[in-house]
N, C-alpha and C. Protein backbone atom coordinates (compact mmCIF):
# COMPACT_ATOMS: atom_id res chain seq x y z
N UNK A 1 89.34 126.90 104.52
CA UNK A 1 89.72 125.56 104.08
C UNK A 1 88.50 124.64 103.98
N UNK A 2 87.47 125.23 104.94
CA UNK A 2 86.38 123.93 104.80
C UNK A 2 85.33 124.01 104.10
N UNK A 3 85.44 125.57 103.69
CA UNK A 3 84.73 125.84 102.74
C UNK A 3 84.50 125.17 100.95
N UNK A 4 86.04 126.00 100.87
CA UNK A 4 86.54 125.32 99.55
C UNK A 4 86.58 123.85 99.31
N UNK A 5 86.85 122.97 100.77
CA UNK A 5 86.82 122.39 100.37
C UNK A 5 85.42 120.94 100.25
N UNK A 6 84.30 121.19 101.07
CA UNK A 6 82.93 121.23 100.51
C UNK A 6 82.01 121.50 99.41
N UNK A 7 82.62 122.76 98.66
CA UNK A 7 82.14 123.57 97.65
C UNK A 7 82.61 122.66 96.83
N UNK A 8 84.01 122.20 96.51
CA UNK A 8 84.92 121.36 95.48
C UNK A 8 83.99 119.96 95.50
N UNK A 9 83.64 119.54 96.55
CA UNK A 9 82.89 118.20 96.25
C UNK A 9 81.72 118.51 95.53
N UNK A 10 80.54 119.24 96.26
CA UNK A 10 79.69 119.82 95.32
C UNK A 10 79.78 119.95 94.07
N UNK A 11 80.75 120.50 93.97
CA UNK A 11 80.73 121.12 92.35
C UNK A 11 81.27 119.98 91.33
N UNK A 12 81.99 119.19 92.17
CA UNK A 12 82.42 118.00 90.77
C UNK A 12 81.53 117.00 91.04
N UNK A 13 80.57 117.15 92.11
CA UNK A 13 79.39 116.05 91.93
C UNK A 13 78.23 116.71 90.89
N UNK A 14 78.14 118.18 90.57
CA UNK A 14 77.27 118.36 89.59
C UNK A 14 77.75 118.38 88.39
N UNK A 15 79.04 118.19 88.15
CA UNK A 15 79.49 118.31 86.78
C UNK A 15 79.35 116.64 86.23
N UNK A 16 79.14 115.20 87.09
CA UNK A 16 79.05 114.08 86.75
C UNK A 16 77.49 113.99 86.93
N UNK A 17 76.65 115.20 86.75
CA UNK A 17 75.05 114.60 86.91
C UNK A 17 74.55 114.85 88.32
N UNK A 18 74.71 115.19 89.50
CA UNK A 18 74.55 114.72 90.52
C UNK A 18 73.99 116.86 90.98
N UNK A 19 72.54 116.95 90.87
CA UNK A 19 72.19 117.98 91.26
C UNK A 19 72.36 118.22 92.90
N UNK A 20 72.02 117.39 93.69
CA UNK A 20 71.41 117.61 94.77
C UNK A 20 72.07 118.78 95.45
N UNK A 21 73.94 118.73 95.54
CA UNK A 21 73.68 119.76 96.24
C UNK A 21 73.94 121.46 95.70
N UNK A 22 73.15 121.69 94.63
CA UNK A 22 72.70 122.57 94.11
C UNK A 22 71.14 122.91 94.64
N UNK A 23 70.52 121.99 94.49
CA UNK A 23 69.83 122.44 94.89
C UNK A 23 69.24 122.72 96.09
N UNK A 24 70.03 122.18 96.79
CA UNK A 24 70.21 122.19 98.47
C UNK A 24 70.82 123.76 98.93
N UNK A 25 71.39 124.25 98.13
CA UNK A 25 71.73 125.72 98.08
C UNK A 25 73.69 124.99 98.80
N UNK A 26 73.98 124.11 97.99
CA UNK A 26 75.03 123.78 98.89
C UNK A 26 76.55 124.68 97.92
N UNK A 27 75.97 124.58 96.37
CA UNK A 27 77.30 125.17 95.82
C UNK A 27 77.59 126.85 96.20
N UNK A 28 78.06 126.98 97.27
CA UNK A 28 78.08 128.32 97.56
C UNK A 28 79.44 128.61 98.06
N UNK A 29 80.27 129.78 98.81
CA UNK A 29 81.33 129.69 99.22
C UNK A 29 81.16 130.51 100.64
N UNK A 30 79.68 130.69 100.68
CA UNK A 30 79.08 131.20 101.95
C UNK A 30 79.23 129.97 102.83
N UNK A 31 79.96 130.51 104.28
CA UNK A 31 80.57 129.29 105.32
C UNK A 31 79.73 129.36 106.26
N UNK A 32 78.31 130.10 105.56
CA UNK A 32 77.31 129.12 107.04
C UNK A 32 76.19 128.12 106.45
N UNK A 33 76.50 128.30 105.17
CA UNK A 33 75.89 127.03 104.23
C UNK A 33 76.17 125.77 104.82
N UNK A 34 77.55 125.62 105.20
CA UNK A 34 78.00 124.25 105.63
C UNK A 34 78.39 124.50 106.88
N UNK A 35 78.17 125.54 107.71
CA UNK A 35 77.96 125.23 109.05
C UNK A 35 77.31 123.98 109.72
N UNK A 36 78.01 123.17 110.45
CA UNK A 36 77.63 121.93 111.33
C UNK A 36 77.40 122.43 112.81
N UNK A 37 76.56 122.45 113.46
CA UNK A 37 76.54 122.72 114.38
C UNK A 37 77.15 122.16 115.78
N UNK A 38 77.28 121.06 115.57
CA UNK A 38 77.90 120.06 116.27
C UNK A 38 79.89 120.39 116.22
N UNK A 39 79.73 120.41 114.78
CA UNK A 39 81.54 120.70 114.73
C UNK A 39 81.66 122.27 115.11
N UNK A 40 80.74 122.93 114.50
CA UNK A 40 81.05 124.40 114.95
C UNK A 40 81.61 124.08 116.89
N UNK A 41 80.50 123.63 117.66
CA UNK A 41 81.13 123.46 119.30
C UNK A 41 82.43 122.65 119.28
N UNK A 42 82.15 121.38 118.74
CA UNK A 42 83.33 120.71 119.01
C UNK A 42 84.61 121.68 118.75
N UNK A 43 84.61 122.24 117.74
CA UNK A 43 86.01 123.39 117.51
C UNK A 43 86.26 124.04 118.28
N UNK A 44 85.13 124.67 118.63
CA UNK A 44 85.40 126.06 120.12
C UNK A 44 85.55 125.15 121.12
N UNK A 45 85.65 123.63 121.40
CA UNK A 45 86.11 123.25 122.72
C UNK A 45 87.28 122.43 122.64
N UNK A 46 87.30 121.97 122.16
CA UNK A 46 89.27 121.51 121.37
C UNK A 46 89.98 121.69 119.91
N UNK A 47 89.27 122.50 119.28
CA UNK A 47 90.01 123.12 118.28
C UNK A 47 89.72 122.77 117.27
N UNK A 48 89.02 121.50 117.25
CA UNK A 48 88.80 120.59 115.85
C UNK A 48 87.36 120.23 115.60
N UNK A 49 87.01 120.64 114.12
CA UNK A 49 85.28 120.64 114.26
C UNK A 49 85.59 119.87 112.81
N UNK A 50 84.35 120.32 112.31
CA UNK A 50 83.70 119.94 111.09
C UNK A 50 82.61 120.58 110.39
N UNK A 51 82.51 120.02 109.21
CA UNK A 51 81.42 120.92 108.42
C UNK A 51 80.49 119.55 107.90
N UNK A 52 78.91 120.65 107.83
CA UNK A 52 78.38 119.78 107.41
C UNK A 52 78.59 118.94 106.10
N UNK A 53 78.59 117.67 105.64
CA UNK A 53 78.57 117.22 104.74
C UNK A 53 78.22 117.60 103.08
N UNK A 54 78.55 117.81 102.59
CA UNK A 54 77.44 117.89 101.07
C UNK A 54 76.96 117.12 100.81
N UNK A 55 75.51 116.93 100.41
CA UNK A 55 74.78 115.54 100.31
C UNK A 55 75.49 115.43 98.96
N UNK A 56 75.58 114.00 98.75
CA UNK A 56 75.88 113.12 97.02
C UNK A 56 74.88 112.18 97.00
N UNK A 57 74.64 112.21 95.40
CA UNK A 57 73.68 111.10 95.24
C UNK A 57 74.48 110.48 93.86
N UNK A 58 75.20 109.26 94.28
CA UNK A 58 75.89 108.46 93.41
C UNK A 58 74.89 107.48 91.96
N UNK A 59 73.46 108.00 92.42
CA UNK A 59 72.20 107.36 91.78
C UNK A 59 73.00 108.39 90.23
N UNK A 60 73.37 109.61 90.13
CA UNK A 60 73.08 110.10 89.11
C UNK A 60 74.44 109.88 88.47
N UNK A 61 75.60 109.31 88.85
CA UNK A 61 76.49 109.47 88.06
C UNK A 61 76.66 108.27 86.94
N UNK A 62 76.94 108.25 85.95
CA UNK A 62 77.10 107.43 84.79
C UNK A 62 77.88 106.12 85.48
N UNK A 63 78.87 106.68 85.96
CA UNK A 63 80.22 105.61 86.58
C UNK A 63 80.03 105.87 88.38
N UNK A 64 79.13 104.99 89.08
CA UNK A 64 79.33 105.65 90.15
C UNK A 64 80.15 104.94 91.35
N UNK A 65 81.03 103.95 90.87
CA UNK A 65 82.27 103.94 92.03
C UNK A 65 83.23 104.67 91.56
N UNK A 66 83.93 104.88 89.79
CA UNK A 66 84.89 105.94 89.26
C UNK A 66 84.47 107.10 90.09
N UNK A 67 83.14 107.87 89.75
CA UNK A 67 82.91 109.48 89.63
C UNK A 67 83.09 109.37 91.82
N UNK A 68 82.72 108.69 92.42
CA UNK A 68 82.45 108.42 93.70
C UNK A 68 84.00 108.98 94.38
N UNK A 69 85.00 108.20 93.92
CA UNK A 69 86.23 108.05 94.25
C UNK A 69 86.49 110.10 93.79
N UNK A 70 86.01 110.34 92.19
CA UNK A 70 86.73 111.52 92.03
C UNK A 70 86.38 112.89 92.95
N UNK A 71 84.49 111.85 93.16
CA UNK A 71 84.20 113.54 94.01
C UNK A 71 85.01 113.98 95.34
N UNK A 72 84.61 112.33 96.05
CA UNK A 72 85.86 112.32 97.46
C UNK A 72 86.97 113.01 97.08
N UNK A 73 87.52 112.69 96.00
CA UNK A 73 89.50 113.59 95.94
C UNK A 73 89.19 114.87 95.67
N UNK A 74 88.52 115.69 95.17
CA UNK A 74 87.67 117.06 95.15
C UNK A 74 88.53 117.57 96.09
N UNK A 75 87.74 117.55 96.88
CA UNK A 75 87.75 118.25 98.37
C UNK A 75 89.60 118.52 98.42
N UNK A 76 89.98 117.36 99.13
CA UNK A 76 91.38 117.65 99.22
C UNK A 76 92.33 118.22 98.11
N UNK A 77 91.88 117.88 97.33
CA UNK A 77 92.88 118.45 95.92
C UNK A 77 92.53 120.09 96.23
N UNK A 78 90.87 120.39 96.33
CA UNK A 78 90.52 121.81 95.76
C UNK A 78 91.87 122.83 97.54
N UNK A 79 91.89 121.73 98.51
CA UNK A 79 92.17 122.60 99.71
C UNK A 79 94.35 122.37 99.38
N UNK A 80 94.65 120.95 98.74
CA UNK A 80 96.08 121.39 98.11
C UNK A 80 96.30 122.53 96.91
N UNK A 81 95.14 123.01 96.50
CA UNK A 81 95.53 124.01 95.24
C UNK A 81 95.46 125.34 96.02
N UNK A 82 94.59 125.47 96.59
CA UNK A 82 94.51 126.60 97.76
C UNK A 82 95.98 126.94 98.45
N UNK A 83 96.62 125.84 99.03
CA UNK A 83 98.16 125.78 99.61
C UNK A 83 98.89 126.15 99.22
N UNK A 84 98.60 125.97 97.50
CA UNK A 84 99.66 126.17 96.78
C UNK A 84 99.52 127.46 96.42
N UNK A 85 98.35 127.82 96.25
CA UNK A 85 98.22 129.29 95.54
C UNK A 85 98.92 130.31 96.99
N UNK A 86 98.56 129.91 98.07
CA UNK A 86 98.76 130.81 98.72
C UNK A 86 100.58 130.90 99.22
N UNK A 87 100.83 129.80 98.55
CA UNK A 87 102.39 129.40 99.05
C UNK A 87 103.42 130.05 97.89
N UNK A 88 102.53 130.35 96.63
CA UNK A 88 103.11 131.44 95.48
C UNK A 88 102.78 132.55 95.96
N UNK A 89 102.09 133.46 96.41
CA UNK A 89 101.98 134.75 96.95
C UNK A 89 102.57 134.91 98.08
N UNK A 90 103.00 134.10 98.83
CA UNK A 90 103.73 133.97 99.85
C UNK A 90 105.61 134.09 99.53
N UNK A 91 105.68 133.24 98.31
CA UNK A 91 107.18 133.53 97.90
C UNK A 91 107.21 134.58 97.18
N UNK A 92 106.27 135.84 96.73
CA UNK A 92 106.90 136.87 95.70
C UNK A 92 106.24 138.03 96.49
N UNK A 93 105.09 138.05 97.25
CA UNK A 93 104.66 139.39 97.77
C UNK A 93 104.70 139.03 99.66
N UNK A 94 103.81 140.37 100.23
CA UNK A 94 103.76 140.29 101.40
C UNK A 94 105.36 139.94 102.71
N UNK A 95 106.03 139.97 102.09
CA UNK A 95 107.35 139.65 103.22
C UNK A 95 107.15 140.78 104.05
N UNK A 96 106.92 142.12 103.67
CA UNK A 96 106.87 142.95 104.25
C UNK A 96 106.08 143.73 105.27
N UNK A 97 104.90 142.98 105.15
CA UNK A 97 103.65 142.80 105.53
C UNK A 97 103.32 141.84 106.77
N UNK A 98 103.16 142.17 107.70
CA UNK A 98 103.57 141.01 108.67
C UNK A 98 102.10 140.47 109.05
N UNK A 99 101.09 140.93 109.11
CA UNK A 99 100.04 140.32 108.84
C UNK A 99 99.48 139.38 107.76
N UNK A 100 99.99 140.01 106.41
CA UNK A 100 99.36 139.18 105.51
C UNK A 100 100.39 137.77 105.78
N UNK A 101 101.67 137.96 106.00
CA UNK A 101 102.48 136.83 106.13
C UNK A 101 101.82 136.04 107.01
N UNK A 102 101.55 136.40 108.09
CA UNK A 102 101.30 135.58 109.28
C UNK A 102 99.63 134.48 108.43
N UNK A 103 98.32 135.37 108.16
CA UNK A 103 97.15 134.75 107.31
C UNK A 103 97.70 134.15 106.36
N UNK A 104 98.35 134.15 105.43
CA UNK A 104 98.79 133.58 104.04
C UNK A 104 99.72 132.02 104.94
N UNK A 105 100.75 132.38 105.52
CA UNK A 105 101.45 131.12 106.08
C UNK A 105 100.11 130.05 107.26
N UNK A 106 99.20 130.76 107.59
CA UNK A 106 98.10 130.13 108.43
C UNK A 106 97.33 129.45 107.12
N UNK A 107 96.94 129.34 106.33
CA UNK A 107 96.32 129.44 105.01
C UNK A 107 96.84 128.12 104.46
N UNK A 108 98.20 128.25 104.44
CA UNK A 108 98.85 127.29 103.63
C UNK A 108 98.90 126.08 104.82
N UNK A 109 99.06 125.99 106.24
CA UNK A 109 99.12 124.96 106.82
C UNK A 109 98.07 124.30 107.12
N UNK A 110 97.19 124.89 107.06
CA UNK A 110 95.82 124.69 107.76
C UNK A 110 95.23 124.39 106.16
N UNK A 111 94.91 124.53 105.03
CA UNK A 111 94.84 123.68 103.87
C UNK A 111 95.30 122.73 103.71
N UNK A 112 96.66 122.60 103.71
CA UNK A 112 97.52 120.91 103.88
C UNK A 112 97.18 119.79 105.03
N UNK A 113 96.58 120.52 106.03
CA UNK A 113 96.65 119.42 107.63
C UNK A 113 95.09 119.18 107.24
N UNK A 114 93.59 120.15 106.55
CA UNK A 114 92.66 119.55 106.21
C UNK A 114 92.61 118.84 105.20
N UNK A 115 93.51 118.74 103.82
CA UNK A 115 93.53 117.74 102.77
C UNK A 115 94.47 116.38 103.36
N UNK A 116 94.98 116.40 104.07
CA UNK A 116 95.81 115.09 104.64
C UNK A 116 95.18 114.45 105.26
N UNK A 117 94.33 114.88 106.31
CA UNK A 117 93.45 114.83 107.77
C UNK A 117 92.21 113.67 106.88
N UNK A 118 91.91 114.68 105.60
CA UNK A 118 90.73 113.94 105.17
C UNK A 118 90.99 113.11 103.92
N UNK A 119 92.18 112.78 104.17
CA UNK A 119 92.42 111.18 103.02
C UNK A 119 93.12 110.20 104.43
N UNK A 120 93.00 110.44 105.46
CA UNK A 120 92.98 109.14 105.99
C UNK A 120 91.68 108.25 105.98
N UNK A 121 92.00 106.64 105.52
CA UNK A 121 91.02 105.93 105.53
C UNK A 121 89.87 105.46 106.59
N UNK A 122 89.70 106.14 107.47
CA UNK A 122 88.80 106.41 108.48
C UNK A 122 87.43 106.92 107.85
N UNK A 123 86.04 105.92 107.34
CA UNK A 123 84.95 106.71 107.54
C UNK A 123 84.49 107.55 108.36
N UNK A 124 84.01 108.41 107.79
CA UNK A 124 83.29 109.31 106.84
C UNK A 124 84.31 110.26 106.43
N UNK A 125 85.56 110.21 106.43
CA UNK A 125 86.67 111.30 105.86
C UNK A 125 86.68 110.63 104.32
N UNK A 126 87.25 111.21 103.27
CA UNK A 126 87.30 111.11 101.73
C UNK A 126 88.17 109.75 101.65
N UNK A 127 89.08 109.74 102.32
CA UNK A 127 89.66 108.89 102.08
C UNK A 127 89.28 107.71 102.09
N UNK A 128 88.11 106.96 103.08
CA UNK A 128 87.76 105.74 103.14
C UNK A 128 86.68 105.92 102.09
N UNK A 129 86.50 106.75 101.55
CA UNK A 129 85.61 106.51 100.18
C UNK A 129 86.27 106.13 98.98
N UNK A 130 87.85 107.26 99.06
CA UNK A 130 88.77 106.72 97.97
C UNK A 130 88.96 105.14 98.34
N UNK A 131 89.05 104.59 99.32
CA UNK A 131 89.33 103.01 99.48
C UNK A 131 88.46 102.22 98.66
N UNK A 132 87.49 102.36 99.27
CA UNK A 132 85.98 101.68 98.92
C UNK A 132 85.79 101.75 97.33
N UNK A 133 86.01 102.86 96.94
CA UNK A 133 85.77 102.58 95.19
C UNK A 133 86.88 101.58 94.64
N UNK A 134 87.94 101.70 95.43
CA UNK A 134 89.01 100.96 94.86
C UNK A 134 88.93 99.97 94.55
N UNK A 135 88.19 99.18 95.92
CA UNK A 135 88.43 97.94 96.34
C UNK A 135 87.58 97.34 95.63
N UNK A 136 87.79 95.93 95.01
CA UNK A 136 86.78 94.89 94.37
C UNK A 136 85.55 95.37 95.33
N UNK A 137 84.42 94.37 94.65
CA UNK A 137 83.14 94.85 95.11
C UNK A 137 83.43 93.97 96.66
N UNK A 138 83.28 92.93 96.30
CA UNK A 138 83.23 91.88 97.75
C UNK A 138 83.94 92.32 98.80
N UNK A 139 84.79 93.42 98.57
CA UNK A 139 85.42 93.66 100.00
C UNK A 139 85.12 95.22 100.12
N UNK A 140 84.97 95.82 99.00
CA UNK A 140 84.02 96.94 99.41
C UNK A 140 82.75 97.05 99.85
N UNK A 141 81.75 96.22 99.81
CA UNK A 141 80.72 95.49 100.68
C UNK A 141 81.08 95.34 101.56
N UNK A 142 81.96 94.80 102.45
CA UNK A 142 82.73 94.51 103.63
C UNK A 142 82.78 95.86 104.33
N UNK A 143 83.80 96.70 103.49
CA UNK A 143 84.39 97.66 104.56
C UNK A 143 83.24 98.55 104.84
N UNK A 144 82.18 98.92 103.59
CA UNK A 144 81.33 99.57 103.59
C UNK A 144 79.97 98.84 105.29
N UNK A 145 80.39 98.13 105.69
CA UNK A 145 79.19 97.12 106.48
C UNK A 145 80.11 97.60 107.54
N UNK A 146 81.54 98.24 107.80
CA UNK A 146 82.25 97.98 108.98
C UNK A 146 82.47 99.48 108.88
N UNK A 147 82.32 100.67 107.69
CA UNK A 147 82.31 101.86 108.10
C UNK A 147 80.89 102.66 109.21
N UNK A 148 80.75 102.07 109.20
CA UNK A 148 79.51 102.69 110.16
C UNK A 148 79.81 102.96 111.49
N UNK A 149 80.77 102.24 112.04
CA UNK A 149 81.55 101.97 113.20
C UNK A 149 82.61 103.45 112.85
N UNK A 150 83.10 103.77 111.56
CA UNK A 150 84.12 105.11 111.89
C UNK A 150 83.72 106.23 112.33
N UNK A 151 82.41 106.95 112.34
CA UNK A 151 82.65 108.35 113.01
C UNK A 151 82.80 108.08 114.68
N UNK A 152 82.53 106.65 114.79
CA UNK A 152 82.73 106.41 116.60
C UNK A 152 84.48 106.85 116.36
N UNK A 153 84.69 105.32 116.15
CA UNK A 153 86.63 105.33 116.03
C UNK A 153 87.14 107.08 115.84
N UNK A 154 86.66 107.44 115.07
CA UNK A 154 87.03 109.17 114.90
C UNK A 154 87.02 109.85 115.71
N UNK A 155 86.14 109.71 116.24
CA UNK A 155 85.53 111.17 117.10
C UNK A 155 86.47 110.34 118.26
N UNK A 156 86.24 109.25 118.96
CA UNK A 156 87.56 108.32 119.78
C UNK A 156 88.73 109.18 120.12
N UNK A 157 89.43 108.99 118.77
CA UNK A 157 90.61 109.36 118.25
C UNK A 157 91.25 110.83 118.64
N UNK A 158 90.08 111.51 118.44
CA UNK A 158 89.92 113.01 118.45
C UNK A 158 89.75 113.36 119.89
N UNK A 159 89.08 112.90 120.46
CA UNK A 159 89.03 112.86 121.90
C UNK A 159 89.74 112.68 123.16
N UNK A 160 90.48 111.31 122.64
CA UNK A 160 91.58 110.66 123.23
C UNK A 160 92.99 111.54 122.80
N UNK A 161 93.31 112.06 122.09
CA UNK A 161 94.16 112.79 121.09
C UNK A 161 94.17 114.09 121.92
N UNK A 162 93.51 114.84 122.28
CA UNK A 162 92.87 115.93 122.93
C UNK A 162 93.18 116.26 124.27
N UNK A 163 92.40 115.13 125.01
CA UNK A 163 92.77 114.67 126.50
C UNK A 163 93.90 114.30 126.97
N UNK A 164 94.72 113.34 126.24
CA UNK A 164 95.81 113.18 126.73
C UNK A 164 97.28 113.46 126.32
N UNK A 165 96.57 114.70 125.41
CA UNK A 165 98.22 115.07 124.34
C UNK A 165 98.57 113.90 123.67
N UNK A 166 98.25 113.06 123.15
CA UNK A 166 98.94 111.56 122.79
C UNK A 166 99.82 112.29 121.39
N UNK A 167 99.12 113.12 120.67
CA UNK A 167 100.01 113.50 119.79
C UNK A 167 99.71 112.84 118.47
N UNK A 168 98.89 111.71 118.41
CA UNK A 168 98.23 110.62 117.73
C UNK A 168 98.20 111.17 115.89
N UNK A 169 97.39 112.71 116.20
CA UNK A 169 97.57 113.00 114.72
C UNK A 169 98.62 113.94 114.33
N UNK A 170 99.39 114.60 115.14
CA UNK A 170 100.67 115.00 115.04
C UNK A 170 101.48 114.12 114.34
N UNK A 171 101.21 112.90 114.94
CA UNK A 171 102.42 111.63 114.40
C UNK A 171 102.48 111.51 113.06
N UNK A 172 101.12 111.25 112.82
CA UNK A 172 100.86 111.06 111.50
C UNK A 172 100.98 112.35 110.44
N UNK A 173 100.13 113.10 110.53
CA UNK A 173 100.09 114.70 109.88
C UNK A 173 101.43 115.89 110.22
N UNK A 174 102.08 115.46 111.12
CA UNK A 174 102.68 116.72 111.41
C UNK A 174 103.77 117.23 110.21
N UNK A 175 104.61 115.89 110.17
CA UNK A 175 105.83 115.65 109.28
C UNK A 175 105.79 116.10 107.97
N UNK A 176 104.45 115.22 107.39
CA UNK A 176 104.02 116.17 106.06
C UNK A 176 103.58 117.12 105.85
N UNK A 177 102.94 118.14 106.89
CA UNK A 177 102.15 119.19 106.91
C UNK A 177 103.48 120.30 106.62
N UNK A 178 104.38 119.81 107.95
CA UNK A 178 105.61 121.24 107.73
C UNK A 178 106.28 120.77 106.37
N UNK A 179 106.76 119.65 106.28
CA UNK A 179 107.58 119.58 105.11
C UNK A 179 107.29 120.27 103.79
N UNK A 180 105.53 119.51 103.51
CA UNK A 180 105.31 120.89 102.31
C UNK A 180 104.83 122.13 102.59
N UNK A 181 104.19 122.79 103.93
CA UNK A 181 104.77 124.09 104.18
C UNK A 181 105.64 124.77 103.33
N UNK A 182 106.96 123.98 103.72
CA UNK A 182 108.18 124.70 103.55
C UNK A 182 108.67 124.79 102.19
N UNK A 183 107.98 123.36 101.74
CA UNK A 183 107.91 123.51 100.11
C UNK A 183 107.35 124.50 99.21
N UNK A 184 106.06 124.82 99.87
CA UNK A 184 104.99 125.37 99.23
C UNK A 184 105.94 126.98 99.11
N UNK A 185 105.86 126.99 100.68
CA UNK A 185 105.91 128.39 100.89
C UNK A 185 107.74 129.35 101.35
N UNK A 186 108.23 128.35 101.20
CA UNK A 186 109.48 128.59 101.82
C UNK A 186 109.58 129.17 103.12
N UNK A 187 110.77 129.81 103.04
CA UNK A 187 110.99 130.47 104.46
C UNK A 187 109.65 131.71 105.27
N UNK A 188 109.16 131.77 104.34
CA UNK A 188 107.90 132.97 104.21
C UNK A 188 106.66 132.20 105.12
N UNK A 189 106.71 130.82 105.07
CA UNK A 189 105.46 130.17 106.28
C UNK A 189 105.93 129.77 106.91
N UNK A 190 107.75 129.66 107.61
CA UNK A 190 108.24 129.52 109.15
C UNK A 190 108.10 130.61 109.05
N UNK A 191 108.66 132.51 108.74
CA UNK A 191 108.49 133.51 109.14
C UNK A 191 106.72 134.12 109.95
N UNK A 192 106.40 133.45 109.26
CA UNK A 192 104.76 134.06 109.41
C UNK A 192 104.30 132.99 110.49
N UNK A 193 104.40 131.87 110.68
CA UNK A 193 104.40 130.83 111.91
C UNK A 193 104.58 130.95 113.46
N UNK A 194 106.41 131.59 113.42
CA UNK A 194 106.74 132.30 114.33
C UNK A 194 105.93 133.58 115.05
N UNK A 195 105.79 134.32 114.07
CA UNK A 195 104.71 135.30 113.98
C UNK A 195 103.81 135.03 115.27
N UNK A 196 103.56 134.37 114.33
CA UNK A 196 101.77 133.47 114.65
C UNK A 196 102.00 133.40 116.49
N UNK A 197 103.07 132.61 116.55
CA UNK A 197 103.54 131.87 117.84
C UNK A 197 103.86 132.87 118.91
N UNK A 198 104.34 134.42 118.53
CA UNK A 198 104.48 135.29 119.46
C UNK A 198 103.15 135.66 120.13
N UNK A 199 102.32 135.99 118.95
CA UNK A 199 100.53 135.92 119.63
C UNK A 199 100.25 135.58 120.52
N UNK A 200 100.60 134.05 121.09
CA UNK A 200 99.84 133.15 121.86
C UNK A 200 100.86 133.31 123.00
């Protein structure tokens, strides 16, 4: 999921002009390209990491609050098409297969909870970038002067979220995550879920 969906920013930042992370060796689908080292631990110690960034350089795009806004939606779109693809192979093959069910239904949730996760308006996630292009300049100046303060609030969030079960992004993500699950994938990503759940 974090692959694709890194690679997707990359790649629609070079199609508006924007080399850098080409030549950074970033358009790749190799997942230690965007290995973060920091999120790599954070994951192995509560589950939730990160990848390194793809650099953008908004210097090269023709339109660069339009193209800004499209590269941010990249990412999440490229990790909802992923969901979906895997939520069609999920309704016509593999039922029988109790492994691939179990990876294919892991696939599809875990794509949806990283494209949701990263359109909340919280800097440095996509979403407070989709804001920021939105917004007139004068208050995108603003939020942009007060995002600097979000990977604190985040990482906060994530922490506090962690420690005390609060459930914080459950609240928010959970509802939509299963609902289109079930859309995507029908009964085939609760079957493979369950699965999942005998494992542990």
């Amino acid at each position: 999921a974090i692959t694709v969906h890194e690679y997707a920013h990359g790649r629609v930042a070079y199609l508006f002009g924007d080399p850098t992370a080409k030549m950074m060796g970033r358009l790749t689908f190799n997942p230690f390209s965007h290995l973060d080292p920091m999120g790599a631990i954070y994951f192995l110690l509560v589950g939730f990491g990160w990848a390194k960034p793809v650099p953008i350089e908004p210097r090269y795009f023709k339109n660069p609050r339009r193209d800004q806004v499209l590269v941010s939606l990249a990412g999440p779109s490229a990790n909802f098409a992923t969901a979906i693809i895997c939520g069609i192979v999920l309704r016509n093959f593999f039922w029988e297969n109790q492994q691939f069910l179990m990876v294919f239904s892991q696939m599809v949730v875990l794509n949806l909870a990283f494209a949701l996760f990263n359109l909340l308006p919280i800097p440095p996630l996509d979403g407070s970038h989709v804001v920021e292009g939105m917004l007139p300049l004068r208050q995108a100046y603003q939020y942009r002067r007060w995002s600097r303060y979000g990977p604190m609030v985040l990482l906060g969030i994530l922490v506090f979220d962690n420690l005390t079960r609060a459930g914080i992004l459950n609240a928010i993500l959970g509802t939509p995550v299963i609902v289109l699950s079930y859309y995507l994938g029908g009964g085939a990503v609760i079957a493979g879920l369950h699965l999942l759940s005998l494992l542990h």
